[in-house]
C-alpha atoms as a PDB file:
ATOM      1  CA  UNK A   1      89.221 -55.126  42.275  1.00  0.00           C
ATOM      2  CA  UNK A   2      85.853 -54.227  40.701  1.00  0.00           C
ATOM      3  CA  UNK A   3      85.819 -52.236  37.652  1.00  0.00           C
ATOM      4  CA  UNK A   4      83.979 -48.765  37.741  1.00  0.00           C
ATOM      5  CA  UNK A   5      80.901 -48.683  35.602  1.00  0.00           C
ATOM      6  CA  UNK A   6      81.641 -48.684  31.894  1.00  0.00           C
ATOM      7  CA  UNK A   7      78.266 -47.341  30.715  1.00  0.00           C
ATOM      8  CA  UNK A   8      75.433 -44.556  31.226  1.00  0.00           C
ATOM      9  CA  UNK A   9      73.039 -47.596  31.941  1.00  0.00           C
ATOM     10  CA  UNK A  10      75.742 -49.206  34.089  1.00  0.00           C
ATOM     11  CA  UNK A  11      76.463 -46.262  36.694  1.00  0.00           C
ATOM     12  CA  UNK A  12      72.330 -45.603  36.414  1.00  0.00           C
ATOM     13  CA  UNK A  13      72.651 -49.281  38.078  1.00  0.00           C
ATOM     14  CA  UNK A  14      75.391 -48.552  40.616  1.00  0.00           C
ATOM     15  CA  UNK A  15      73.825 -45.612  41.840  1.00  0.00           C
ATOM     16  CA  UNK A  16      70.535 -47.514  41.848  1.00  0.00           C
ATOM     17  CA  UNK A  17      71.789 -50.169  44.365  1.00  0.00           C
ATOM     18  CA  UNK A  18      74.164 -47.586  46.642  1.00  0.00           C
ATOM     19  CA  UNK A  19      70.836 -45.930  47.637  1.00  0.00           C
ATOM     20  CA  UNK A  20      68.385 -48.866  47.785  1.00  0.00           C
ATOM     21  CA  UNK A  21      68.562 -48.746  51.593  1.00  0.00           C
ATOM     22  CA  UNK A  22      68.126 -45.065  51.275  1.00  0.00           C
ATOM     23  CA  UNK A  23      64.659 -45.332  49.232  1.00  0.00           C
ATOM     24  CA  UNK A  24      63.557 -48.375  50.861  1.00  0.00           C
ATOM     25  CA  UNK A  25      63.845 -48.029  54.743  1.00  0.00           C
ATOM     26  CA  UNK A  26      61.754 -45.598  56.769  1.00  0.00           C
ATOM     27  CA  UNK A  27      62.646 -43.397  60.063  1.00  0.00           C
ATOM     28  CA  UNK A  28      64.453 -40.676  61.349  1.00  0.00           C
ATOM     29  CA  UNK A  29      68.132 -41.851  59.841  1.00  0.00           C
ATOM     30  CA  UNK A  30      66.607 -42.152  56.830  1.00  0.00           C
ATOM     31  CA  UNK A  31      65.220 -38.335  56.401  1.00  0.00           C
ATOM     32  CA  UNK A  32      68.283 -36.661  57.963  1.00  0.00           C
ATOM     33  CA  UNK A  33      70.473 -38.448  54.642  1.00  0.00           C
ATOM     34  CA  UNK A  34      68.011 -37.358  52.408  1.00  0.00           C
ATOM     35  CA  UNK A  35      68.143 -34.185  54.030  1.00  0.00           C
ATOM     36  CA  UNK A  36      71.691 -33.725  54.313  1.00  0.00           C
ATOM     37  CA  UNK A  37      71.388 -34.922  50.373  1.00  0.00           C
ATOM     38  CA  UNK A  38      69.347 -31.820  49.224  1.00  0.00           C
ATOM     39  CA  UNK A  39      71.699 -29.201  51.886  1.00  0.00           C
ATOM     40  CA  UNK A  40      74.319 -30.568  49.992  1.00  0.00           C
ATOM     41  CA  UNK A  41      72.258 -29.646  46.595  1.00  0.00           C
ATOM     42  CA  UNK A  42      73.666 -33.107  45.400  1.00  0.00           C
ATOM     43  CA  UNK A  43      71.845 -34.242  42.234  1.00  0.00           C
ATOM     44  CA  UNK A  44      69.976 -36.761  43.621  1.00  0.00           C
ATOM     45  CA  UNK A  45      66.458 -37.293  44.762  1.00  0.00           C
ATOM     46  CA  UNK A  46      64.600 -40.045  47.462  1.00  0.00           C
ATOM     47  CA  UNK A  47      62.409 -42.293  45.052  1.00  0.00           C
ATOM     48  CA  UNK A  48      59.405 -43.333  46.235  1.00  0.00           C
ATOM     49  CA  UNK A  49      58.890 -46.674  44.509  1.00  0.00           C
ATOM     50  CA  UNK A  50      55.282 -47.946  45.859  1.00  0.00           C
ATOM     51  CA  UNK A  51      54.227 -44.277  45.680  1.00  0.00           C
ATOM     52  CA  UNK A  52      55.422 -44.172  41.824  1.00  0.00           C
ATOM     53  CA  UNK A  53      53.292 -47.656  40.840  1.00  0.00           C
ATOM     54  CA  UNK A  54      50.435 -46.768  43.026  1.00  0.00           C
ATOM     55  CA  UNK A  55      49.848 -43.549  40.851  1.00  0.00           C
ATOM     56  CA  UNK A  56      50.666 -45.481  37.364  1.00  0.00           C
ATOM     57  CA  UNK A  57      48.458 -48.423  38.094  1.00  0.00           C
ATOM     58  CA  UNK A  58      51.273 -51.322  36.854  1.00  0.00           C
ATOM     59  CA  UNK A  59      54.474 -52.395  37.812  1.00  0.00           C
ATOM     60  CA  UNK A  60      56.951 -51.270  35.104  1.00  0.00           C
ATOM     61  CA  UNK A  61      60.203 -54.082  35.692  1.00  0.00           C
ATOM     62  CA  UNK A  62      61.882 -55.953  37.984  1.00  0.00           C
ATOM     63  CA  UNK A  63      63.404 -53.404  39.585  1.00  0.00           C
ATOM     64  CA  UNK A  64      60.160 -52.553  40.820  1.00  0.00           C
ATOM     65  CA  UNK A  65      58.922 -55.565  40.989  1.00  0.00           C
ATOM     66  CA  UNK A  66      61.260 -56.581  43.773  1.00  0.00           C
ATOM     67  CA  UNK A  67      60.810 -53.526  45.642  1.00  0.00           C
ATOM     68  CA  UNK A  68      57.441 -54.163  45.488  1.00  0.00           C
ATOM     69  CA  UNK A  69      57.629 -57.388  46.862  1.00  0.00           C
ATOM     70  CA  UNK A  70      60.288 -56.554  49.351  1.00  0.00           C
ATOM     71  CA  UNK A  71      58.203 -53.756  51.125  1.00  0.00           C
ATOM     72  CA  UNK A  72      54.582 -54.733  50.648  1.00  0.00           C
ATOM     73  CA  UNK A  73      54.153 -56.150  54.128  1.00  0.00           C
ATOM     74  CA  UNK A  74      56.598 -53.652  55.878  1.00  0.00           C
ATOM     75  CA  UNK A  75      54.926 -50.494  54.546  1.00  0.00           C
ATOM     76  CA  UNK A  76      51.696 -51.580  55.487  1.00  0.00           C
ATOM     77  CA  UNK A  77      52.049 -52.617  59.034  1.00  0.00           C
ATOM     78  CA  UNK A  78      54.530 -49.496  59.649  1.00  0.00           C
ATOM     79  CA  UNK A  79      51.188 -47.596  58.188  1.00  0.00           C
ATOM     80  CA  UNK A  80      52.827 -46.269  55.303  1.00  0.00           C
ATOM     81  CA  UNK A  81      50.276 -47.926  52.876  1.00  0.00           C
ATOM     82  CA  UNK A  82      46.560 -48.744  53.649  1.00  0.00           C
ATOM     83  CA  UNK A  83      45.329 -51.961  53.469  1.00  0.00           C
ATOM     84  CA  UNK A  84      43.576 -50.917  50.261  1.00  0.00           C
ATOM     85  CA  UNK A  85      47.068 -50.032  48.482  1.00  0.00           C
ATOM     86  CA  UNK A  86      48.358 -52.808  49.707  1.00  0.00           C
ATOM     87  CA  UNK A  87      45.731 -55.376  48.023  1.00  0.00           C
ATOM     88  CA  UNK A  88      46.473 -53.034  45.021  1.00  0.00           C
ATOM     89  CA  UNK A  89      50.243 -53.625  44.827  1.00  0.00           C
ATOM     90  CA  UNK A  90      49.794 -57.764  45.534  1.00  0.00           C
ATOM     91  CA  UNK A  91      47.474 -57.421  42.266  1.00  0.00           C
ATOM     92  CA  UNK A  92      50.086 -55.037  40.429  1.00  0.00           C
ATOM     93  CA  UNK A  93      52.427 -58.201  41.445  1.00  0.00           C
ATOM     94  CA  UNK A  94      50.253 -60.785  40.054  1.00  0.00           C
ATOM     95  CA  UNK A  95      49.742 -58.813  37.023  1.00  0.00           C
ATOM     96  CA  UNK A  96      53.381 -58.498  36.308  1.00  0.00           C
ATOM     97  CA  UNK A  97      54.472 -62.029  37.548  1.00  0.00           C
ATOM     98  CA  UNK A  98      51.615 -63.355  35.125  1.00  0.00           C
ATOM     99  CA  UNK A  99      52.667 -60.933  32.277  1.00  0.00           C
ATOM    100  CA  UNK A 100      56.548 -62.475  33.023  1.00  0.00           C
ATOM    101  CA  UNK A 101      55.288 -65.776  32.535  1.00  0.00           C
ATOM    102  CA  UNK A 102      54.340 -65.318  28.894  1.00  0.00           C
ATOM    103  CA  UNK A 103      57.880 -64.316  27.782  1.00  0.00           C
END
């Protein structure tokens, strides 16, 4: 059996990955959990990661990164990102792929 998170950082990355799916997909499921999240008044809150490095300009870690890369394509052909942010967030990737390199 799996040990429950020993750490701050460690649940931060448990609760991270239980609501990837959550953050990442798109559609009707999707905004009923959310919404069902906030009738709840849980203390949790849908993350909009491409949103988040669009406004900041850079990709911040992997994290990110990976999201990123994941849901480039996706978000653009469902419409969710022009074709403009999307040439933006494949040079955020470069950026941070190149700045990985020098580590």
């Amino acid at each position: 059996m799996t040990q429950p998170p020993q750490t701050v950082a460690g649940l931060r990355h448990l609760e991270s990955a239980f609501f990837t799916y959550g953050n990442e997909a798109a559609g009707p499921h999707v905004d009923r959990f959310w919404e069902l999240v906030t009738a709840e008044s849980l203390p949790f809150e849908r993350k909009n990661v491409l949103g988040d490095v669009l406004r900041r300009g850079r990709i911040n870690d992997a994290g990110e990164y990976e999201v990123v890369v994941d849901l480039l394509v996706v978000a653009e052909q469902e419409g969710r990102i022009t074709a403009e942010e999307a040439a933006r967030l494949s040079n955020y990737i470069g950026r941070y792929e190149r700045r990985g390199s020098r580590r």
